[in-house]
C-alpha atoms as a PDB file:
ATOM      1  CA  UNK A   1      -3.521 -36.778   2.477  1.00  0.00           C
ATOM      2  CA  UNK A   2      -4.022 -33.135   1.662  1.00  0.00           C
ATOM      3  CA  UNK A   3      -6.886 -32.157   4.412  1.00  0.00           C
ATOM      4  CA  UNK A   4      -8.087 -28.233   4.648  1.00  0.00           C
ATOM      5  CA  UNK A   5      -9.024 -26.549   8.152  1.00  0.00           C
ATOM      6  CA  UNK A   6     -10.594 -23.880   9.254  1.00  0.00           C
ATOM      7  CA  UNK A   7     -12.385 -21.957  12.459  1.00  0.00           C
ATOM      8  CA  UNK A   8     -14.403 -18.608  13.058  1.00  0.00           C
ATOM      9  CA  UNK A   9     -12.758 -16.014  15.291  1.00  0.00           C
ATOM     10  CA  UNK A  10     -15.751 -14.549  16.842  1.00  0.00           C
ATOM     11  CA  UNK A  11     -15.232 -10.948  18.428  1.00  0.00           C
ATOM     12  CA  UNK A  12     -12.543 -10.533  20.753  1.00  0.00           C
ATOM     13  CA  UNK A  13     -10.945 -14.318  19.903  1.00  0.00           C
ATOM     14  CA  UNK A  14      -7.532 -15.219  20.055  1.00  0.00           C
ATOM     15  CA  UNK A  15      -5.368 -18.371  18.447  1.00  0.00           C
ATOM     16  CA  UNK A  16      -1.926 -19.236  17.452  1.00  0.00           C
ATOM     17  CA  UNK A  17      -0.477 -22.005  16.183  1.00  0.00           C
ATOM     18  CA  UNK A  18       2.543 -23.297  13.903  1.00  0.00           C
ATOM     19  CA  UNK A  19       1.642 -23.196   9.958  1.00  0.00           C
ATOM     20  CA  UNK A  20       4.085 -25.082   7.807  1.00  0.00           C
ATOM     21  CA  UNK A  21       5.277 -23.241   4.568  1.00  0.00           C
ATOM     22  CA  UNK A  22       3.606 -23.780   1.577  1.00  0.00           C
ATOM     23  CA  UNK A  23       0.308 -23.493   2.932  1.00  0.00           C
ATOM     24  CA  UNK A  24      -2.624 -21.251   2.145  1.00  0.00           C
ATOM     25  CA  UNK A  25      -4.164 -18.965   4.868  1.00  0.00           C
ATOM     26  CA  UNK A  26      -7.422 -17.646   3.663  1.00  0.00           C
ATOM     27  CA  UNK A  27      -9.340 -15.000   5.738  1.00  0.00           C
ATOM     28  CA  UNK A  28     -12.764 -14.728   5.094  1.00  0.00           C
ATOM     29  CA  UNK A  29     -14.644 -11.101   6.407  1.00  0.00           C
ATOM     30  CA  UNK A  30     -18.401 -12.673   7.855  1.00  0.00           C
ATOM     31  CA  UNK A  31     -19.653  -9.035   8.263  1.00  0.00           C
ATOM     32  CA  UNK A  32     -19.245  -5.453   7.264  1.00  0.00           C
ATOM     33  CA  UNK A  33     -16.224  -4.116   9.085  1.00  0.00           C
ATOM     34  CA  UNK A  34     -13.433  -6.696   9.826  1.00  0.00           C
ATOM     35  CA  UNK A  35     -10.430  -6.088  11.866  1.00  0.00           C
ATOM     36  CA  UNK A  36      -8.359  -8.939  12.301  1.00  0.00           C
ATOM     37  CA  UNK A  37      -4.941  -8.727  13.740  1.00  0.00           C
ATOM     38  CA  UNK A  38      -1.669 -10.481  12.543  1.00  0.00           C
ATOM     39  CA  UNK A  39       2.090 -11.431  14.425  1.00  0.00           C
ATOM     40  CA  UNK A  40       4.429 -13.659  12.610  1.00  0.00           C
ATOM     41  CA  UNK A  41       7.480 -15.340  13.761  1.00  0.00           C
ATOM     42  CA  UNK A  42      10.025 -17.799  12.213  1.00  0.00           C
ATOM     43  CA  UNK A  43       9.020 -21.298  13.762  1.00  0.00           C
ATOM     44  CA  UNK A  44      12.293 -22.491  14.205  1.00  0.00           C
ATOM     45  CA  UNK A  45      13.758 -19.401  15.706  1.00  0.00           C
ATOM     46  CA  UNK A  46      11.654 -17.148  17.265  1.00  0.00           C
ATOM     47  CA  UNK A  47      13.801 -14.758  17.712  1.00  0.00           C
ATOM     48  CA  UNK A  48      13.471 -14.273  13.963  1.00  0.00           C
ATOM     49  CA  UNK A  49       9.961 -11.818  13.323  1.00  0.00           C
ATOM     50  CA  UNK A  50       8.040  -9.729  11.077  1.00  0.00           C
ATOM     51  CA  UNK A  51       9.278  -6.378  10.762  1.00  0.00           C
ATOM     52  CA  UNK A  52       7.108  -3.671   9.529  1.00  0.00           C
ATOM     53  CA  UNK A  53      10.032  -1.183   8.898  1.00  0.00           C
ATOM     54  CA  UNK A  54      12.029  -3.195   6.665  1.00  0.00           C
ATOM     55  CA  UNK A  55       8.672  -4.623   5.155  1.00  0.00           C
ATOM     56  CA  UNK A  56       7.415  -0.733   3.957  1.00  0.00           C
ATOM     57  CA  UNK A  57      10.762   0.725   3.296  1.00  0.00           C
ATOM     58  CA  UNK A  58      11.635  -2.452   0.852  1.00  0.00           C
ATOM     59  CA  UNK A  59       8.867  -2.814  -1.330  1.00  0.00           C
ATOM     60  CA  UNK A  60       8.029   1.377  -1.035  1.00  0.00           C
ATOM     61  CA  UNK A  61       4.739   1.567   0.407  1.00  0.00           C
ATOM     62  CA  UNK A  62       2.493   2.556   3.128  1.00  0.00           C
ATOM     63  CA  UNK A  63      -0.164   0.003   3.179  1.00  0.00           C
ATOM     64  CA  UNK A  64      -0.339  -4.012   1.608  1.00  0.00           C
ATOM     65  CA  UNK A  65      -2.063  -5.547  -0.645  1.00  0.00           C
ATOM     66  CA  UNK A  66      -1.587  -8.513  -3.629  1.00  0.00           C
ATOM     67  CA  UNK A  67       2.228  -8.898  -4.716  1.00  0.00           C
ATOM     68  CA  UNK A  68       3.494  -7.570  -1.065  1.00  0.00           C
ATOM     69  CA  UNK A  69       5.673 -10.047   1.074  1.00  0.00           C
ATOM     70  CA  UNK A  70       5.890  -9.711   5.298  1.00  0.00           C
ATOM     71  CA  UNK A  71       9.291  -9.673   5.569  1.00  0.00           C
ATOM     72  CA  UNK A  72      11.494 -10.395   8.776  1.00  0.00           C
ATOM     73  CA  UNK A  73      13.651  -8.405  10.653  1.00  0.00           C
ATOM     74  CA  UNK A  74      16.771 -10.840   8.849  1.00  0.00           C
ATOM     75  CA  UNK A  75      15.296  -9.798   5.446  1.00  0.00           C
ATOM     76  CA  UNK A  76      13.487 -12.868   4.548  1.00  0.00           C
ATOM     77  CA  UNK A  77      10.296 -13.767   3.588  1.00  0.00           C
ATOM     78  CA  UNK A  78       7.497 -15.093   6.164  1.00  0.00           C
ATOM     79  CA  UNK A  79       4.406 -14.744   3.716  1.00  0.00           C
ATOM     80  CA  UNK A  80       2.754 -13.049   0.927  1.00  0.00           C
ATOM     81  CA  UNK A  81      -0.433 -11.902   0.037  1.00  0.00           C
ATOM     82  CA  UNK A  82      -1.385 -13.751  -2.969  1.00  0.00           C
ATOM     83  CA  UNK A  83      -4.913 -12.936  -3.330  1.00  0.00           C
ATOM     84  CA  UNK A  84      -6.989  -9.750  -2.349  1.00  0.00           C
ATOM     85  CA  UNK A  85     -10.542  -8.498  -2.941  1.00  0.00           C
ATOM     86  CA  UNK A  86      -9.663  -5.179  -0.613  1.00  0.00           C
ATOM     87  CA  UNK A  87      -6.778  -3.400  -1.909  1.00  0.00           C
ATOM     88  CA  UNK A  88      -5.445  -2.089   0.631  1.00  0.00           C
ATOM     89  CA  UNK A  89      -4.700  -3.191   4.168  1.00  0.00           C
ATOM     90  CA  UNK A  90      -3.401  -1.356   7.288  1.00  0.00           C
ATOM     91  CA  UNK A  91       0.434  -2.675   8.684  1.00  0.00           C
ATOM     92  CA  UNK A  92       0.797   1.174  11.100  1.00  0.00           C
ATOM     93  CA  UNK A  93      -2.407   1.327  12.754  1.00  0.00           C
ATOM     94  CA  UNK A  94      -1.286  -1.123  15.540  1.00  0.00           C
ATOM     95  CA  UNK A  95      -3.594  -2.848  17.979  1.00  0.00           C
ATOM     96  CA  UNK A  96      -5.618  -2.007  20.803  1.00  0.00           C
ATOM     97  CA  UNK A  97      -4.172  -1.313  24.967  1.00  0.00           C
ATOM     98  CA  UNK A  98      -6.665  -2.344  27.863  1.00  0.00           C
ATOM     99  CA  UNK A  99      -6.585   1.658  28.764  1.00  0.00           C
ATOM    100  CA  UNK A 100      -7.705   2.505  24.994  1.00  0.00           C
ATOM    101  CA  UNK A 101     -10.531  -0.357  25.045  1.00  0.00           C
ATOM    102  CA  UNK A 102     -11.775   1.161  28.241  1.00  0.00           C
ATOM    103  CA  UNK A 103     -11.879   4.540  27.205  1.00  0.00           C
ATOM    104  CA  UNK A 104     -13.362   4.240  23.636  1.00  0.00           C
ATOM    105  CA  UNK A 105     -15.846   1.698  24.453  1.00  0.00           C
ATOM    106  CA  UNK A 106     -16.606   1.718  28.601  1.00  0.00           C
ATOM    107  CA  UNK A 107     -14.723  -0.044  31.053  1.00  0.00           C
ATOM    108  CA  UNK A 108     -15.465  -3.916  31.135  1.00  0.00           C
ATOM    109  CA  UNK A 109     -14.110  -6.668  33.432  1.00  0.00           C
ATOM    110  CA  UNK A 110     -13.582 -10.411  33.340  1.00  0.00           C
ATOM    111  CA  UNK A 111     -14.747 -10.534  36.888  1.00  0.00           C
ATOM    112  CA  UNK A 112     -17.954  -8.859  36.150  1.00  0.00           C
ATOM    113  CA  UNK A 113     -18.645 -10.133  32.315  1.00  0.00           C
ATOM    114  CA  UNK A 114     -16.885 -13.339  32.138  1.00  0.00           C
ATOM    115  CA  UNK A 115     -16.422 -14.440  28.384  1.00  0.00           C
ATOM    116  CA  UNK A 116     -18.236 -11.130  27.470  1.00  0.00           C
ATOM    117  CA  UNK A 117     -15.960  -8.838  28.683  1.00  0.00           C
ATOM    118  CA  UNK A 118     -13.789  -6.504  25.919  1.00  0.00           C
ATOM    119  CA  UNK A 119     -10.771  -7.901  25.181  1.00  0.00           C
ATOM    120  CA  UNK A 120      -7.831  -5.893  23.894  1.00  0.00           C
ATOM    121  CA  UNK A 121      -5.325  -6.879  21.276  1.00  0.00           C
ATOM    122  CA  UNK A 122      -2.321  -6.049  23.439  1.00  0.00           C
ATOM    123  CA  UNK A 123      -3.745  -8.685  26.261  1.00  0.00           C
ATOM    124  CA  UNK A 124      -4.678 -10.929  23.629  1.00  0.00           C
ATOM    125  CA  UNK A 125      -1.070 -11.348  21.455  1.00  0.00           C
ATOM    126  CA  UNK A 126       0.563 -11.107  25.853  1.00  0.00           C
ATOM    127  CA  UNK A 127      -1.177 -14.446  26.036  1.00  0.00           C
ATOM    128  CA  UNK A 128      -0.431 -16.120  22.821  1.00  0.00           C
ATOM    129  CA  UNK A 129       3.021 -14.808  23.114  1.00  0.00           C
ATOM    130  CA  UNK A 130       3.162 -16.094  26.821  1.00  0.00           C
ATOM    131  CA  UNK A 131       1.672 -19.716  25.389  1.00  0.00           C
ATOM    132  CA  UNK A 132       4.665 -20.265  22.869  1.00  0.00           C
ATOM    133  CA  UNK A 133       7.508 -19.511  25.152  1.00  0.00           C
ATOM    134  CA  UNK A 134       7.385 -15.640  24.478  1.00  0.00           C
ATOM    135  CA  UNK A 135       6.625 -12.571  26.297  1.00  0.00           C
ATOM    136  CA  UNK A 136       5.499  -8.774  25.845  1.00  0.00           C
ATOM    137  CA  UNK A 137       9.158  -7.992  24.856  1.00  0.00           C
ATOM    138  CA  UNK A 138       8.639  -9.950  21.608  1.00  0.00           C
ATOM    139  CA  UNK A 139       5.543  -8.272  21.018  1.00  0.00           C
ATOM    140  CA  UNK A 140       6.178  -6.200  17.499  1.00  0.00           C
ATOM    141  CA  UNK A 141       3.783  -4.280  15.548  1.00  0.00           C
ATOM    142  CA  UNK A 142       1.530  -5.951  14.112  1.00  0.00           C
ATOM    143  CA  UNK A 143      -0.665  -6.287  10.293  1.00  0.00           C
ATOM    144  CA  UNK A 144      -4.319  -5.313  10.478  1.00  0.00           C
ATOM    145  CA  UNK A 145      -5.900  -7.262   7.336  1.00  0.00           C
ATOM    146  CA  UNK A 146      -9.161  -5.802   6.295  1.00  0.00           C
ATOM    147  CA  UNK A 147      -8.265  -2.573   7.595  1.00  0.00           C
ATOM    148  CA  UNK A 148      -7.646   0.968   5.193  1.00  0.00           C
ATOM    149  CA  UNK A 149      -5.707   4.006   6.725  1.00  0.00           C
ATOM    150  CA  UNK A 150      -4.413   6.487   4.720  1.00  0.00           C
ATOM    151  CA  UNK A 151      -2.709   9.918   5.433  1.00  0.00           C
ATOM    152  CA  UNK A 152      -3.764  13.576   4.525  1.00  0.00           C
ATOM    153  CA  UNK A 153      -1.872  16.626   3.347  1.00  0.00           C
ATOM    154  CA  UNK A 154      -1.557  17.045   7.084  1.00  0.00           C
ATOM    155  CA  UNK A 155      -0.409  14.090   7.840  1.00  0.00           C
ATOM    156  CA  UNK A 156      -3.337  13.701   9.947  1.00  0.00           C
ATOM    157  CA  UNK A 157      -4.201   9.669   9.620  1.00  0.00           C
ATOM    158  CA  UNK A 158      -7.848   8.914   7.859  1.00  0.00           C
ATOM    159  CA  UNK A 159      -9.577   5.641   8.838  1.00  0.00           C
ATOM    160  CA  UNK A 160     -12.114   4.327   6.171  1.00  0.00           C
ATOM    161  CA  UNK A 161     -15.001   2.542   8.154  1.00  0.00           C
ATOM    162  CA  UNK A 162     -16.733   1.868   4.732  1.00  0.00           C
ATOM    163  CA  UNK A 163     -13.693  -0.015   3.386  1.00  0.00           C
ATOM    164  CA  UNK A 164     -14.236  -3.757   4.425  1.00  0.00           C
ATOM    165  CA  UNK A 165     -17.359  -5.498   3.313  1.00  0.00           C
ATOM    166  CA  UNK A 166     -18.716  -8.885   4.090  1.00  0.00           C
ATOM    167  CA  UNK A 167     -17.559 -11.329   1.859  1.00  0.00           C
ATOM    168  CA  UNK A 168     -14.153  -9.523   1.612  1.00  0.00           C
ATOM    169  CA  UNK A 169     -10.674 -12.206   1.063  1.00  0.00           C
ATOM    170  CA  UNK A 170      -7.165 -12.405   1.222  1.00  0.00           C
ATOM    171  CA  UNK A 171      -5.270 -15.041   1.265  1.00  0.00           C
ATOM    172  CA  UNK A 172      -1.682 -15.346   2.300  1.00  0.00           C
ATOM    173  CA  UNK A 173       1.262 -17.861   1.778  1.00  0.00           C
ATOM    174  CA  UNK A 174       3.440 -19.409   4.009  1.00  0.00           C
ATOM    175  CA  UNK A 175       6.840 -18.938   2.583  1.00  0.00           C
ATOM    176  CA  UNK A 176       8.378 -20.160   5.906  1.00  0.00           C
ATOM    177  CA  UNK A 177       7.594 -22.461   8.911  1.00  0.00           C
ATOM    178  CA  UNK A 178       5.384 -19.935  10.985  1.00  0.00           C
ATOM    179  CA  UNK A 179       4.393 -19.328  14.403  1.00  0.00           C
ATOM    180  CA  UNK A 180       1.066 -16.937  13.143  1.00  0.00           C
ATOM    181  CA  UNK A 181      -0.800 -14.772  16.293  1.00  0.00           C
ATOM    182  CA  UNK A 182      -4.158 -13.688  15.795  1.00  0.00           C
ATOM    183  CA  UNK A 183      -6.533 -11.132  17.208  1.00  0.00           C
ATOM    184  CA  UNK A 184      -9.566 -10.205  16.355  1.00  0.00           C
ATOM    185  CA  UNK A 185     -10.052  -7.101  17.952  1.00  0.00           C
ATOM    186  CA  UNK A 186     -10.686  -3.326  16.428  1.00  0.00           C
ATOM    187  CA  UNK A 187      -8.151  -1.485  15.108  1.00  0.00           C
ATOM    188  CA  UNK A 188      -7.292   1.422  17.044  1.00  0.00           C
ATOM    189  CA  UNK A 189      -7.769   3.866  14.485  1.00  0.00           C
ATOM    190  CA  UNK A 190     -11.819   3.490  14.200  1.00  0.00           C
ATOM    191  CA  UNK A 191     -13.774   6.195  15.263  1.00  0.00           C
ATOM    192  CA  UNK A 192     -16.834   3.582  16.372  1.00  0.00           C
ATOM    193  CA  UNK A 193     -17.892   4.066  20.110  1.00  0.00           C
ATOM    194  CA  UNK A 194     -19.382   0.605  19.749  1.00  0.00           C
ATOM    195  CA  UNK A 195     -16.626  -2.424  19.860  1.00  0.00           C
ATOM    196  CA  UNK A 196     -16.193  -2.861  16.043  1.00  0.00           C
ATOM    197  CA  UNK A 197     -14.914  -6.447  15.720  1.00  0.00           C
ATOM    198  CA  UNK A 198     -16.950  -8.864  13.533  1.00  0.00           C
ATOM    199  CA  UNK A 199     -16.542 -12.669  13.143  1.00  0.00           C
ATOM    200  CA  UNK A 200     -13.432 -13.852  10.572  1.00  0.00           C
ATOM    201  CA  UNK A 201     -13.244 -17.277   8.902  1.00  0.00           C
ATOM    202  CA  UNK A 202     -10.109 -18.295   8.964  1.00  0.00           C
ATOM    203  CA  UNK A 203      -9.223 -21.158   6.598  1.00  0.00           C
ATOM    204  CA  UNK A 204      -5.873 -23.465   6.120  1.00  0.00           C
ATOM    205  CA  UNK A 205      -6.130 -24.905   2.653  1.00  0.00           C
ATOM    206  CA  UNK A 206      -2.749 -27.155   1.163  1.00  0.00           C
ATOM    207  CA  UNK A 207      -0.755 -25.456  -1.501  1.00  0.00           C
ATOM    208  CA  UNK A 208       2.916 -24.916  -3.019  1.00  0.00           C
ATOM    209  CA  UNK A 209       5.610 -22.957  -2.431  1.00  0.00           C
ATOM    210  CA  UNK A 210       6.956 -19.917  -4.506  1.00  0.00           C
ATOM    211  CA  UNK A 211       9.386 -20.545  -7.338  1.00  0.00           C
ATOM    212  CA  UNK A 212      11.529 -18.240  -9.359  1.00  0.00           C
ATOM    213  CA  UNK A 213       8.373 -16.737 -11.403  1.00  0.00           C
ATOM    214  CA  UNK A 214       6.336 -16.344  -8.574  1.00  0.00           C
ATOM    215  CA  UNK A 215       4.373 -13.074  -9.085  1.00  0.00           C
ATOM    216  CA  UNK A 216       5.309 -12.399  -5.262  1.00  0.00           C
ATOM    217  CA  UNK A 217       8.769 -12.910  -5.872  1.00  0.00           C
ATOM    218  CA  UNK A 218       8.419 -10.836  -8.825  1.00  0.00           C
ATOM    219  CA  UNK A 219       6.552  -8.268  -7.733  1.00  0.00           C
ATOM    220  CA  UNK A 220       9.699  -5.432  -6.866  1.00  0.00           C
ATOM    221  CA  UNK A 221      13.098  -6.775  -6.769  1.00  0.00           C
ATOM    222  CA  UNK A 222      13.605  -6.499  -3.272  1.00  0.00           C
ATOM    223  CA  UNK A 223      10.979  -8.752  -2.796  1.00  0.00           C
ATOM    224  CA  UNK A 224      13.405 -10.561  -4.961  1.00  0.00           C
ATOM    225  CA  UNK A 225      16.487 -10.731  -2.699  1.00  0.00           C
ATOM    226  CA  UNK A 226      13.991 -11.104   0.059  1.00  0.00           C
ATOM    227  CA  UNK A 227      12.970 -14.719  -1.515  1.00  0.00           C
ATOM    228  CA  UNK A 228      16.324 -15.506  -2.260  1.00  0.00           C
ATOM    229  CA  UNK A 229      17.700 -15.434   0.926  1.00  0.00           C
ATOM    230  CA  UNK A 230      14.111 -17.210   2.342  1.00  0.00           C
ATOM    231  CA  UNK A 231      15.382 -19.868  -0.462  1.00  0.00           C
ATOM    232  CA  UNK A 232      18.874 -20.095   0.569  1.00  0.00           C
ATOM    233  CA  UNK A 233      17.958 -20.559   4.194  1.00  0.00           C
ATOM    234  CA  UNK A 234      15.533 -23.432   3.504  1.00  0.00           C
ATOM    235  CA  UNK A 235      18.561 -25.102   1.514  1.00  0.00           C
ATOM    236  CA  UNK A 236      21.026 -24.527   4.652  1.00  0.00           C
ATOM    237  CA  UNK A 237      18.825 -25.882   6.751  1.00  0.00           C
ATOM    238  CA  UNK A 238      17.857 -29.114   4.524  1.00  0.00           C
ATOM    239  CA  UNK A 239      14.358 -28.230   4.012  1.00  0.00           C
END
C-alpha cells in the first residue's frame, strides 16, 4: 500500500534516514526565509556521495533549479529536482561552524539553553553522519534548497534575503537508494544578526522512477550519461 509521510523541521532540527528510489521528497517553506540543508549518499555504499564539483561543472551552472540532477562523485545520479516554485537554489554557500554561529548570532550553550540553544549545521550533519556509521571525514559540501547566491562583477558573493517566500516548493526524486542528511540551519551567507532558520515541511510522497524521456534525464546530455550509468548500476546490481 502506497502510504505518504511527512514531519516539520523546526529551527535548528536535524534527521536522516534511508529513502528508497523512486520516491518523491517534497519540501515545503512554512515561513519567509527558508534555509534547509541537504547531504546525500548512495545507501548501499556510502562511500559513494554527492559531489558538488562534478554536479556544476556537468550540467554548466552555478546554482540548481528544475531539470538539474545531484550527481555523485562516480558520476551517477542520486536525485533530481523535478519541481520548483524558486528558481534558483544555492549548492556553494555551505553550512554553518559552531565558531560562525557564535559570532554572527551570540554565543549559546546546551548547558545553559538546553533544546534552545543554536545549533550549527556542521554539529548537526557530525551527528547524523556519526548515527549511520560515518564521521566528519565524510562530511562533503552540502545543497542549501531555498537559498539564492549569486556573484558580482567582483566576484564578491550576493545573498538575496528576499528570495524564499512562504509557501515556496521543490520537490526532488530519488533516482537511487539514499541515505538523505538534513539541517535546518541558516545558510552562512545571510547577513541576518538574528538566527534565520524557519520551520520546513518535509514530505515523502510514492512515485516512479525516471525513464528514457524523463525531462531530468533530458535536460543536458550529461545529465544523460549521468542516468545511464545510474541505470546500468541498478541492472548490475538486480534492482
Amino acid at each position: 500500500m502506497n502510504r505518504t509521510w511527512s514531519l516539520t523541521l523546526e529551527p535548528g532540527a536535524k534527521w536522516s534516514g534511508t529513502i528508497a528510489k523512486g520516491n518523491y521528497l517534497r519540501f515545503t517553506a512554512l515561513e519567509d526565509g527558508a534555509n534547509l540543508s541537504v547531504l546525500l549518499y548512495n545507501a548501499a555504499n556510502l562511500t559513494e556521495r554527492y559531489n558538488m564539483p562534478d554536479t556544476l561543472k556537468a550540467q554548466h551552472t552555478s546554482h540548481l533549479s528544475k531539470g538539474n540532477v545531484l550527481m555523485s562523485d562516480n558520476g551517477r545520479v542520486l536525485a533530481s529536482i523535478v519541481e520548483d516554485s524558486l528558481g534558483w537554489h544555492d549548492p556553494i554557500g555551505g553550512y554553518t561552524s559552531r565558531g560562525f554561529t557564535d559570532e554572527q548570532y551570540g554565543k549559546t550553550s546546551f548547558q545553559e539553553l538546553q533544546n534552545d540553544f543554536l545549533r550549527s549545521g556542521q554539529e548537526n550533519f557530525a551527528m547524523e553522519l556519526v548515527r549511520n556509521g560515518l564521521n566528519l571525514r565524510d562530511l562533503v559540501p552540502n545543497v542549501n534548497l531555498f537559498s539564492k547566491i549569486s556573484a558580482s562583477e567582483d566576484g564578491s558573493m550576493q545573498f538575496d534575503e528576499n528570495h524564499c517566500k512562504k509557501g515556496d516548493t521543490v520537490r526532488l526524486r530519488t533516482d537511487m537508494d539514499v541515505l538523505l542528511i538534513l539541517s535546518n540551519t541558516p545558510n552562512p551567507h545571510n547577513p541576518s544578526q538574528t538566527y534565520p532558520s524557519v520551520p520546513v515541511k518535509v514530505e515523502l510522497i510514492p512515485g516512479e522512477e525516471a525513464d528514457e524521456l524523463d525531462y531530468c534525464a533530458n535536460y543536458r546530455l550529461e545529465n544523460r550519461r549521468a542516468f545511464e550509468n545510474t541505470w546500468d548500476y541498478h541492472v548490475m546490481i538486480g534492482q
